[in-house]
PDB file of N, CA and C in Angstrom:
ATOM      1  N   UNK A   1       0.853  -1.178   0.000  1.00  0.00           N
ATOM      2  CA  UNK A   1       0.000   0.000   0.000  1.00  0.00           C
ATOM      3  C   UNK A   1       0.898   1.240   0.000  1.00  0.00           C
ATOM      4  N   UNK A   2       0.329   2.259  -0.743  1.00  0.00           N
ATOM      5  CA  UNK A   2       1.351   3.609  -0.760  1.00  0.00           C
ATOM      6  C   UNK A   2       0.774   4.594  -0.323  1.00  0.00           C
ATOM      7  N   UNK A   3       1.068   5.140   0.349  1.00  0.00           N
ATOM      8  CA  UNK A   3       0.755   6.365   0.677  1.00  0.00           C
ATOM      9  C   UNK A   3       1.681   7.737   0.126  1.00  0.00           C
ATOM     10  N   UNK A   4       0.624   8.724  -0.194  1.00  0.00           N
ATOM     11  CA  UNK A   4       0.959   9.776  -1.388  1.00  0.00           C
ATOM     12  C   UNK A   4       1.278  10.616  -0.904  1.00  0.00           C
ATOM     13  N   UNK A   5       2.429  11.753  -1.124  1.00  0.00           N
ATOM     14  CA  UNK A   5       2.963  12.947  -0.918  1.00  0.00           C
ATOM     15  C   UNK A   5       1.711  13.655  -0.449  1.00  0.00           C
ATOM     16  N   UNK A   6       0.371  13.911  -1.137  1.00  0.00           N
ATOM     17  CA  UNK A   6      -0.710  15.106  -0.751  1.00  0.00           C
ATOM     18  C   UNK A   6      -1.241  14.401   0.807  1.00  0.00           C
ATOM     19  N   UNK A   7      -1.588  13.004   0.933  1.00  0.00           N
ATOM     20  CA  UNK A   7      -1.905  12.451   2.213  1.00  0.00           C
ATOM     21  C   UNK A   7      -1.270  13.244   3.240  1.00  0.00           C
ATOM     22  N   UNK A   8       0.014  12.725   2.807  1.00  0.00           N
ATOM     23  CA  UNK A   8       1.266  12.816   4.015  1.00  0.00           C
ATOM     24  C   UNK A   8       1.305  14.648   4.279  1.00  0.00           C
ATOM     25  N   UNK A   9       0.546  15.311   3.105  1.00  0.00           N
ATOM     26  CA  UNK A   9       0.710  16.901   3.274  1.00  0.00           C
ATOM     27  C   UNK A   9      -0.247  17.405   4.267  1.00  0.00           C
ATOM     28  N   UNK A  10      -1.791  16.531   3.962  1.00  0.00           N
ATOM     29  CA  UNK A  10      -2.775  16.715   4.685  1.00  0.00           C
ATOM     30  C   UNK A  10      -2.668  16.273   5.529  1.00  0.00           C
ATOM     31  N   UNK A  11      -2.140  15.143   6.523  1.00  0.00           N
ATOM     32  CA  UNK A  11      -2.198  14.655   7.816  1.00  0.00           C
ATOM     33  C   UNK A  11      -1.303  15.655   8.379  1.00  0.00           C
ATOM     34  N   UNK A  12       0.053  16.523   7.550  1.00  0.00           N
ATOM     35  CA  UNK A  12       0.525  17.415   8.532  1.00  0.00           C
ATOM     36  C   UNK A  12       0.057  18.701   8.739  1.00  0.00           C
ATOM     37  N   UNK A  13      -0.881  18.937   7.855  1.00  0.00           N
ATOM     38  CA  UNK A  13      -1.833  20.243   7.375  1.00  0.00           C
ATOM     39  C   UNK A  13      -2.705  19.835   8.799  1.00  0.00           C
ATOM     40  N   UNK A  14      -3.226  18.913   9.267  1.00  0.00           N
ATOM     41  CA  UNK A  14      -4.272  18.574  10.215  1.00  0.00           C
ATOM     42  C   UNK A  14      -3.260  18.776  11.796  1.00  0.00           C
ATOM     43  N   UNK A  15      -2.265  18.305  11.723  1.00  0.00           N
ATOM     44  CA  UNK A  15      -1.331  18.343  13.028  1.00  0.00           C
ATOM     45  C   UNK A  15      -0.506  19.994  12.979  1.00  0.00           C
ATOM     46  N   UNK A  16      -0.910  20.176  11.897  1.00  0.00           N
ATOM     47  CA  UNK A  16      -0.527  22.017  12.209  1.00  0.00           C
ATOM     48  C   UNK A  16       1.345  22.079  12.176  1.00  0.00           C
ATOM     49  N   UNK A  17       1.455  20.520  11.229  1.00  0.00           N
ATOM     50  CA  UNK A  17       3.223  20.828  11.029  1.00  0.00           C
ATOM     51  C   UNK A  17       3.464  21.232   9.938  1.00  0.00           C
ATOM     52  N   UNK A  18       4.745  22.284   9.628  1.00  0.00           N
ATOM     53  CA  UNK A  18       4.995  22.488   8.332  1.00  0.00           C
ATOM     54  C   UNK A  18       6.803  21.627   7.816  1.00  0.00           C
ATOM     55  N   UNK A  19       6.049  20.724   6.866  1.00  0.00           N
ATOM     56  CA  UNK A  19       6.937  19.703   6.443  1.00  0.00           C
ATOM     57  C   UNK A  19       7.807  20.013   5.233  1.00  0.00           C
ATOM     58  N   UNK A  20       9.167  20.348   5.397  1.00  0.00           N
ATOM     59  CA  UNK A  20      10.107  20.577   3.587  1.00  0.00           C
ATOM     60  C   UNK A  20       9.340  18.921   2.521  1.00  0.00           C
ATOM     61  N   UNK A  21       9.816  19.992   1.805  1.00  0.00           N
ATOM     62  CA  UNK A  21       9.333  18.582   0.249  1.00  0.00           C
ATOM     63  C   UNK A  21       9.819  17.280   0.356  1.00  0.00           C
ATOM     64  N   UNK A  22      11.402  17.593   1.170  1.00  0.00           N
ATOM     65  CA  UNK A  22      12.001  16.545   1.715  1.00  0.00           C
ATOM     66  C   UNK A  22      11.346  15.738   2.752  1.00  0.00           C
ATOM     67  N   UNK A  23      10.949  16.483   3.651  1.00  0.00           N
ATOM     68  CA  UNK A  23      10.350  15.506   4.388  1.00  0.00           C
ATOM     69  C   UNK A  23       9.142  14.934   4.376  1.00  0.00           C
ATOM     70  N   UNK A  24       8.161  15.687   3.389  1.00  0.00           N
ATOM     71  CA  UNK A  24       7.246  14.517   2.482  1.00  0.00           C
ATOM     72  C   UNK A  24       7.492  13.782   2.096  1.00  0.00           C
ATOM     73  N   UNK A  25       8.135  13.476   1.245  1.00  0.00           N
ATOM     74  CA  UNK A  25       8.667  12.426   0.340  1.00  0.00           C
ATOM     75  C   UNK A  25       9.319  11.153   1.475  1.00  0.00           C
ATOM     76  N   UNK A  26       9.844  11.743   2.165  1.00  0.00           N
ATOM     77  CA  UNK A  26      10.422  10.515   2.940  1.00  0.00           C
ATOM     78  C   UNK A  26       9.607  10.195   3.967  1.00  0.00           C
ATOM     79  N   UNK A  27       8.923  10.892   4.633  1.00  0.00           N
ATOM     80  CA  UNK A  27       7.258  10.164   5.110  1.00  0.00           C
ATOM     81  C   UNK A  27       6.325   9.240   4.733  1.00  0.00           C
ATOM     82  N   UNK A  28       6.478   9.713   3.493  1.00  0.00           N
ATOM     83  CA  UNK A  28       5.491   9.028   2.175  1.00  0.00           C
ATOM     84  C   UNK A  28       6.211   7.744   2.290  1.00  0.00           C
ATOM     85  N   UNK A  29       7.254   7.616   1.816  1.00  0.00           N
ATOM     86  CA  UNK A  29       8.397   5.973   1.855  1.00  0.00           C
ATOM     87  C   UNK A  29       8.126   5.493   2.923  1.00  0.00           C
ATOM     88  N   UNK A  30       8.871   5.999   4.464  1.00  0.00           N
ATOM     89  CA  UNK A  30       8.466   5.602   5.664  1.00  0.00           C
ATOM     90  C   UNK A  30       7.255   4.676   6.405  1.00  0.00           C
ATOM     91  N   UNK A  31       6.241   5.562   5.806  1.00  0.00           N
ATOM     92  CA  UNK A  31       4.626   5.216   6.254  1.00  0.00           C
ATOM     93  C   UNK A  31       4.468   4.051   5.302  1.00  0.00           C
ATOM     94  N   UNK A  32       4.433   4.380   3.308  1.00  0.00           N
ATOM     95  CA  UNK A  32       4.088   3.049   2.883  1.00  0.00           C
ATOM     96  C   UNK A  32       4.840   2.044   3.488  1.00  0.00           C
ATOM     97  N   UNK A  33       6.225   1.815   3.376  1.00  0.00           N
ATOM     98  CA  UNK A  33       6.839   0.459   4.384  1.00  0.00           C
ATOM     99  C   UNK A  33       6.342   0.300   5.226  1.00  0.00           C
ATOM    100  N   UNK A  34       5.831   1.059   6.321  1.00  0.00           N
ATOM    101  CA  UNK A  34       5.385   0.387   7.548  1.00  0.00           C
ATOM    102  C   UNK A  34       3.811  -0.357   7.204  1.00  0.00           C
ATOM    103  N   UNK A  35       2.716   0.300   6.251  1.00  0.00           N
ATOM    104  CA  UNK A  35       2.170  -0.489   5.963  1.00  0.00           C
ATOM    105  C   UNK A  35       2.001  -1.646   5.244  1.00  0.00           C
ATOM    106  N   UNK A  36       3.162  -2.039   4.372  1.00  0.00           N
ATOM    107  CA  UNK A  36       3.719  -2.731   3.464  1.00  0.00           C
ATOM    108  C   UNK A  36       3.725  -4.522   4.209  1.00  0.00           C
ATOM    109  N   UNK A  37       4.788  -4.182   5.761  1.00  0.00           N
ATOM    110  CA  UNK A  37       5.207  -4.541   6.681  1.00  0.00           C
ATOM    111  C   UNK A  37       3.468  -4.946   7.544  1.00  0.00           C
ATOM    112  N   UNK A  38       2.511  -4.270   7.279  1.00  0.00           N
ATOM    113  CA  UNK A  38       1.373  -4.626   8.766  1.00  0.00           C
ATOM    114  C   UNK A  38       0.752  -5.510   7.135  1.00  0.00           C
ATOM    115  N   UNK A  39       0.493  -5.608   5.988  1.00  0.00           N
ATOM    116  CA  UNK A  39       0.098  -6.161   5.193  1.00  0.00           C
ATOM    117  C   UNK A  39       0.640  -7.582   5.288  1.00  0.00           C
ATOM    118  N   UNK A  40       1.913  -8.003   5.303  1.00  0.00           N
ATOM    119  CA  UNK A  40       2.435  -9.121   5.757  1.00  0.00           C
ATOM    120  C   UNK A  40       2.204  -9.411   7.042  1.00  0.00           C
ATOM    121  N   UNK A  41       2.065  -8.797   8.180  1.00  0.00           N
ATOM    122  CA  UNK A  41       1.902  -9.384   9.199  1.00  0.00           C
ATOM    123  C   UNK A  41       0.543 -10.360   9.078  1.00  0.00           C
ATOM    124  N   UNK A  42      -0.737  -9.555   8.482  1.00  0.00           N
ATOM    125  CA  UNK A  42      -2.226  -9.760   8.638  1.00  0.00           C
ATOM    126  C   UNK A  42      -2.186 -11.088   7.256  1.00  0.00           C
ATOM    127  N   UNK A  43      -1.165 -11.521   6.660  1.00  0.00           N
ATOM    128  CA  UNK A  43      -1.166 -12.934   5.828  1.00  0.00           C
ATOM    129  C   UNK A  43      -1.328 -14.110   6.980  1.00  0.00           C
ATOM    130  N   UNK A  44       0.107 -13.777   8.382  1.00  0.00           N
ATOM    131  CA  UNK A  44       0.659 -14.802   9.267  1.00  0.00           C
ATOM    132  C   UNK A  44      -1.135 -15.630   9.864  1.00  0.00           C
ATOM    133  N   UNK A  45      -1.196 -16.828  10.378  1.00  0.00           N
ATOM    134  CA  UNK A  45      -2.332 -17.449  10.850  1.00  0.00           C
ATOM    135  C   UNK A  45      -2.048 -16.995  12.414  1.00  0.00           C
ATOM    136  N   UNK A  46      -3.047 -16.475  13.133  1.00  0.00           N
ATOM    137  CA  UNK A  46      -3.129 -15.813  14.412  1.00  0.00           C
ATOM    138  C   UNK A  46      -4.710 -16.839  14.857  1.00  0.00           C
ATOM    139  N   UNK A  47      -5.103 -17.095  14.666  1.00  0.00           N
ATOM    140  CA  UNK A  47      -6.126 -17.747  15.202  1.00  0.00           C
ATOM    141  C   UNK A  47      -5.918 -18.437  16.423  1.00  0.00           C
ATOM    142  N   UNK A  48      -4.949 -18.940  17.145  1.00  0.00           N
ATOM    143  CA  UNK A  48      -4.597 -19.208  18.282  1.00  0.00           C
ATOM    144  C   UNK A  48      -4.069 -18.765  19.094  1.00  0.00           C
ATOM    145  N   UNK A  49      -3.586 -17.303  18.836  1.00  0.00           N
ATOM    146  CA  UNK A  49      -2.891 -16.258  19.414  1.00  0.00           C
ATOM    147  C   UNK A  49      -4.181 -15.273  20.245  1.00  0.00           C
ATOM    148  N   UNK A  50      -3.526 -15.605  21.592  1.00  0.00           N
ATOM    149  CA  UNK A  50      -4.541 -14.678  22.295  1.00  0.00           C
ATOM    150  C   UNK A  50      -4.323 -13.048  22.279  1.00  0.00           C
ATOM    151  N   UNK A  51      -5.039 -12.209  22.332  1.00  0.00           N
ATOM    152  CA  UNK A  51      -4.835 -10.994  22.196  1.00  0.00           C
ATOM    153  C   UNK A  51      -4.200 -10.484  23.389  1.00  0.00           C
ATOM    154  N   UNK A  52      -2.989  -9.577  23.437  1.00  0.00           N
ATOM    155  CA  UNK A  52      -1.947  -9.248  24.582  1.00  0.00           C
ATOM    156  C   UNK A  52      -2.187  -7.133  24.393  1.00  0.00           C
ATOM    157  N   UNK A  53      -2.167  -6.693  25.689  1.00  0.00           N
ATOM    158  CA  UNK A  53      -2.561  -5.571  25.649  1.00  0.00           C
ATOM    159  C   UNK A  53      -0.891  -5.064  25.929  1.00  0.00           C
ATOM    160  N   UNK A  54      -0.023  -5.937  26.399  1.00  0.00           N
ATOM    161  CA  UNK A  54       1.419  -5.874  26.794  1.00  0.00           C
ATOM    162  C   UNK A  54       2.037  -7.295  26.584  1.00  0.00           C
ATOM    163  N   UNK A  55       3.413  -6.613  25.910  1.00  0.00           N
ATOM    164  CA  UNK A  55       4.279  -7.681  25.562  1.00  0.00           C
ATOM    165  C   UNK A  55       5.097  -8.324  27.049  1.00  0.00           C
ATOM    166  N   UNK A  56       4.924  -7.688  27.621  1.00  0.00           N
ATOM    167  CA  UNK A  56       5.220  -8.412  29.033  1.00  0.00           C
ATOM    168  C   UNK A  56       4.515  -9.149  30.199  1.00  0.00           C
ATOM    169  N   UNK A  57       4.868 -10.426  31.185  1.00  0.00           N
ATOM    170  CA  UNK A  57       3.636 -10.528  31.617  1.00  0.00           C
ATOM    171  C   UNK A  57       3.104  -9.837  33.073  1.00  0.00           C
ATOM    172  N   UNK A  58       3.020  -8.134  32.825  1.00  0.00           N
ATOM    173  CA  UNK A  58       2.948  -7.690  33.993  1.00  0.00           C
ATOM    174  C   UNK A  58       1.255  -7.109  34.187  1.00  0.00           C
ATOM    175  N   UNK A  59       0.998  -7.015  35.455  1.00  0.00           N
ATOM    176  CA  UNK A  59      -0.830  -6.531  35.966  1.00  0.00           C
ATOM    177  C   UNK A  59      -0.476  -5.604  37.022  1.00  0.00           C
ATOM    178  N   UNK A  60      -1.621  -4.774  37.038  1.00  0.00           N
ATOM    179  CA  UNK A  60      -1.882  -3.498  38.250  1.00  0.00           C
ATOM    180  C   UNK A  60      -1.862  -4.469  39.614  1.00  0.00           C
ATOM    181  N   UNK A  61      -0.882  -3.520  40.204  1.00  0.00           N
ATOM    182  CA  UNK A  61      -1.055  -3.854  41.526  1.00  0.00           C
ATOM    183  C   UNK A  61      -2.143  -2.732  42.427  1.00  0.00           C
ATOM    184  N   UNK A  62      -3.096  -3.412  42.786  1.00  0.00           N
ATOM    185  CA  UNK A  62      -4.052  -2.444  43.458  1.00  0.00           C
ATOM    186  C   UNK A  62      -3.826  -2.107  45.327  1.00  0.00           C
ATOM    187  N   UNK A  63      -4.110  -1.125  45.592  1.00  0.00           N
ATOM    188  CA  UNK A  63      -3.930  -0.933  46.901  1.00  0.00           C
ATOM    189  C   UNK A  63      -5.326  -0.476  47.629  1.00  0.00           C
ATOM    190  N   UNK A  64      -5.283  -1.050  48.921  1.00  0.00           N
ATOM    191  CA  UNK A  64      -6.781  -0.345  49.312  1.00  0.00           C
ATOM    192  C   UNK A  64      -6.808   1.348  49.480  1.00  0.00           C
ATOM    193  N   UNK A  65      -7.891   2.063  49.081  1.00  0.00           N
ATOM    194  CA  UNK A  65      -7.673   3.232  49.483  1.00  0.00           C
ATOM    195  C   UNK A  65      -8.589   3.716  50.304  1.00  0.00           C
ATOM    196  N   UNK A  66      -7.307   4.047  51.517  1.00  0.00           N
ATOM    197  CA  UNK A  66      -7.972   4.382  52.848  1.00  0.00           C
ATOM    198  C   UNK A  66      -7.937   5.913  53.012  1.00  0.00           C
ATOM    199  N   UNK A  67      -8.544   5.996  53.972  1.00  0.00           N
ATOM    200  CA  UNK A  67      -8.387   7.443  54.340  1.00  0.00           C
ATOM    201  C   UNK A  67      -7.074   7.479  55.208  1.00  0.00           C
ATOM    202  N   UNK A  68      -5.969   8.711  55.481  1.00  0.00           N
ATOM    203  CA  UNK A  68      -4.834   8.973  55.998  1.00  0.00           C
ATOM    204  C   UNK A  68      -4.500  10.099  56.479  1.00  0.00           C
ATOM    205  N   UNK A  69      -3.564  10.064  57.053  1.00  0.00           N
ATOM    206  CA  UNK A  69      -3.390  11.796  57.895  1.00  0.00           C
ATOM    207  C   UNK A  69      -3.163  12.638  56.665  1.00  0.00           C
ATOM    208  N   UNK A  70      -3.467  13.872  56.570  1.00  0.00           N
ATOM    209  CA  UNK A  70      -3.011  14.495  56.026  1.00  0.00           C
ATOM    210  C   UNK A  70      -2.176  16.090  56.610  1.00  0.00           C
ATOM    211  N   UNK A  71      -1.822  16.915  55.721  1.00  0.00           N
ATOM    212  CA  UNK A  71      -1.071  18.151  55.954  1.00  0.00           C
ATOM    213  C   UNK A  71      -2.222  18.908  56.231  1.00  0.00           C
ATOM    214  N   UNK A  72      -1.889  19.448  57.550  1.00  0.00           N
ATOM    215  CA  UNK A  72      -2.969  20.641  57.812  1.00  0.00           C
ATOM    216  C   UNK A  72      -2.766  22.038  56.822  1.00  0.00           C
ATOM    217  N   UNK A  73      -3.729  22.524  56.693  1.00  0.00           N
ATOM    218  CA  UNK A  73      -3.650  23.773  55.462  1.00  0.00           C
ATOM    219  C   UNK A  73      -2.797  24.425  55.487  1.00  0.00           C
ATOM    220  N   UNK A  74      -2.261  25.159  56.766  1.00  0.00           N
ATOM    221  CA  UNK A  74      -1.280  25.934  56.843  1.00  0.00           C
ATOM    222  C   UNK A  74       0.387  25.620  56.771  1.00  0.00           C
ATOM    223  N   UNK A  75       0.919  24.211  57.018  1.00  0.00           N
ATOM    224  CA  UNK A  75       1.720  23.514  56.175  1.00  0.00           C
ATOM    225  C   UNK A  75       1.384  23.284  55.359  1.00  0.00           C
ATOM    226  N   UNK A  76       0.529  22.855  54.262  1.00  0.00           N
ATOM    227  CA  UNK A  76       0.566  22.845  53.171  1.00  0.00           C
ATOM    228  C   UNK A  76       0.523  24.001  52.099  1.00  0.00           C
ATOM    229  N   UNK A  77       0.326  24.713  52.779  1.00  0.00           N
ATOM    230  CA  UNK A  77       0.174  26.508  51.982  1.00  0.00           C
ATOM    231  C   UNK A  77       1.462  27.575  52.874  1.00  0.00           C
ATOM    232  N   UNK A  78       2.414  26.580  53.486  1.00  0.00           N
ATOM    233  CA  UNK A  78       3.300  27.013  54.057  1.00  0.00           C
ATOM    234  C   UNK A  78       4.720  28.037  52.597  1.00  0.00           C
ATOM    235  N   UNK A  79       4.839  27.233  51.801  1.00  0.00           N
ATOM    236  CA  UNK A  79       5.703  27.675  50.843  1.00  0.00           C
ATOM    237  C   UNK A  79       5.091  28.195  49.921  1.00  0.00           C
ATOM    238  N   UNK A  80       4.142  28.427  49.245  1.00  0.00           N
ATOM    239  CA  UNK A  80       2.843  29.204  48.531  1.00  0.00           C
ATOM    240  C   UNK A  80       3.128  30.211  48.404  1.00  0.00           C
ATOM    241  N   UNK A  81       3.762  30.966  46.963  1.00  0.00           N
ATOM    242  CA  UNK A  81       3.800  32.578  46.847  1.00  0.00           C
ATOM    243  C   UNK A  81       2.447  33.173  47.613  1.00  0.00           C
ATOM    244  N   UNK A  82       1.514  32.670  47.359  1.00  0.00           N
ATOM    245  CA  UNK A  82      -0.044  33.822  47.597  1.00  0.00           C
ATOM    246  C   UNK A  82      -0.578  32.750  47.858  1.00  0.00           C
ATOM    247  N   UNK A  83      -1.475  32.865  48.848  1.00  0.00           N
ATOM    248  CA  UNK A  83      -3.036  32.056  49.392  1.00  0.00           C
ATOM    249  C   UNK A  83      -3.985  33.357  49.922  1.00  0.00           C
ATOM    250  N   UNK A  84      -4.962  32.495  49.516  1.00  0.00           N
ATOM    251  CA  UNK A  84      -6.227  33.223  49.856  1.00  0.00           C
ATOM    252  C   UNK A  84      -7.055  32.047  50.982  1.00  0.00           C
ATOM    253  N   UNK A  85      -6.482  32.615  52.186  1.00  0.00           N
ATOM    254  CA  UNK A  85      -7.535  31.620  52.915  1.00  0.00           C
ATOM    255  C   UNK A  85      -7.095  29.827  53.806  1.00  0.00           C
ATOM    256  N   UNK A  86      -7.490  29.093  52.991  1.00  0.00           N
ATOM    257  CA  UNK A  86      -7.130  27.768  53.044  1.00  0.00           C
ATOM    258  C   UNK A  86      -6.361  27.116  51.188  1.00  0.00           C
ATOM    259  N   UNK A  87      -6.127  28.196  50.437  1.00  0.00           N
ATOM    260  CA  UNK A  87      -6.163  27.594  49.111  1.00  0.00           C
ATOM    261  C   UNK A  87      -5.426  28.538  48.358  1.00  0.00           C
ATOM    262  N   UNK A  88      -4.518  27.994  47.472  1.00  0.00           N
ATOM    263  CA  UNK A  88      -3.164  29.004  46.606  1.00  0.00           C
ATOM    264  C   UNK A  88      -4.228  29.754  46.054  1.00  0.00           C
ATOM    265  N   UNK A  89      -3.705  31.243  46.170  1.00  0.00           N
ATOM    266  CA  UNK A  89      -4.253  32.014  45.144  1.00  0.00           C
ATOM    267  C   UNK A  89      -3.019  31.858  43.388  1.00  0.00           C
ATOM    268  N   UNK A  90      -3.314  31.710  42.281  1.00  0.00           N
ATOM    269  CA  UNK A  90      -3.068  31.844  41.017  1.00  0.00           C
ATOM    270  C   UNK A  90      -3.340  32.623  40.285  1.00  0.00           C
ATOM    271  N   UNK A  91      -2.554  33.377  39.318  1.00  0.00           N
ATOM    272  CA  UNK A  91      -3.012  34.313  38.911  1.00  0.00           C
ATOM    273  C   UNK A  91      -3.934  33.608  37.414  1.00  0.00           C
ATOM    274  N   UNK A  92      -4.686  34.738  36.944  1.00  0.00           N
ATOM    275  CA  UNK A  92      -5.662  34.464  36.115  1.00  0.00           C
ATOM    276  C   UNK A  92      -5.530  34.243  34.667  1.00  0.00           C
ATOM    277  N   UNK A  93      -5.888  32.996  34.131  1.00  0.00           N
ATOM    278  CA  UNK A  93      -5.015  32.628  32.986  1.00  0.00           C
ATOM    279  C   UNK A  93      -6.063  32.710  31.806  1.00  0.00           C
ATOM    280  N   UNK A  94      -7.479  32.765  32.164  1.00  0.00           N
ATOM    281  CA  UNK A  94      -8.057  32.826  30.726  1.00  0.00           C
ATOM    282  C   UNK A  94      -8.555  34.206  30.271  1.00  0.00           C
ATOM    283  N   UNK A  95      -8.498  34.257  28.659  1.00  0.00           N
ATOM    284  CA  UNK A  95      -8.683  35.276  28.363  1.00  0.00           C
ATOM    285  C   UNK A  95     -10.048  35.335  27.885  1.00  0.00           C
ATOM    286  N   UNK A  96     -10.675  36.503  26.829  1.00  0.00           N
ATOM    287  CA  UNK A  96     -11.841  36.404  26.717  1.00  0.00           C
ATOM    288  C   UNK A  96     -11.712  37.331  24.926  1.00  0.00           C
TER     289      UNK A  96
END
């Protein structure tokens, strides 16, 4: 499968990158091989292959979550340029 210089222009037209001619062109190569490559994979017989979300055999270790001491407000708002109260004051970031 190939994928075309204008594709490879528009997927960077969509990600808001601006790509030299050069690096179209070698995107374009790049990407068709890699699909070239998943085209052969999807020939191999997988029918007995269980589906793996990780190539390793690792699982979440869960912990109970309890309630715990915590930092009273005023250590915790101890190093805080500005608080208002019990809570950092920040200055104001949206515009309009």
């Amino acid at each position: 499968m190939s994928i075309s210089a204008g594709e490879v222009r528009h997927v960077a037209e969509l990600a808001r990158m601006a790509l030299s001619d050069h690096e179209v062109e070698e995107l374009s190569a790049q990407l068709s091989r890699i699909l070239d490559h998943m085209e052969t994979l999807r020939e191999l017989p997988t029918d007995d292959v269980e589906p793996t979300a990780h190539v390793l055999p690792i699982r979440n270790v869960w912990r109970q979550d309890t309630v715990g001491e915590s930092l009273p407000p005023d250590a915790a708002l101890a190093n805080a340029p500005e608080r208002r109260g019990n809570y950092f004051l920040v200055p104001k970031i949206v515009e309009r």
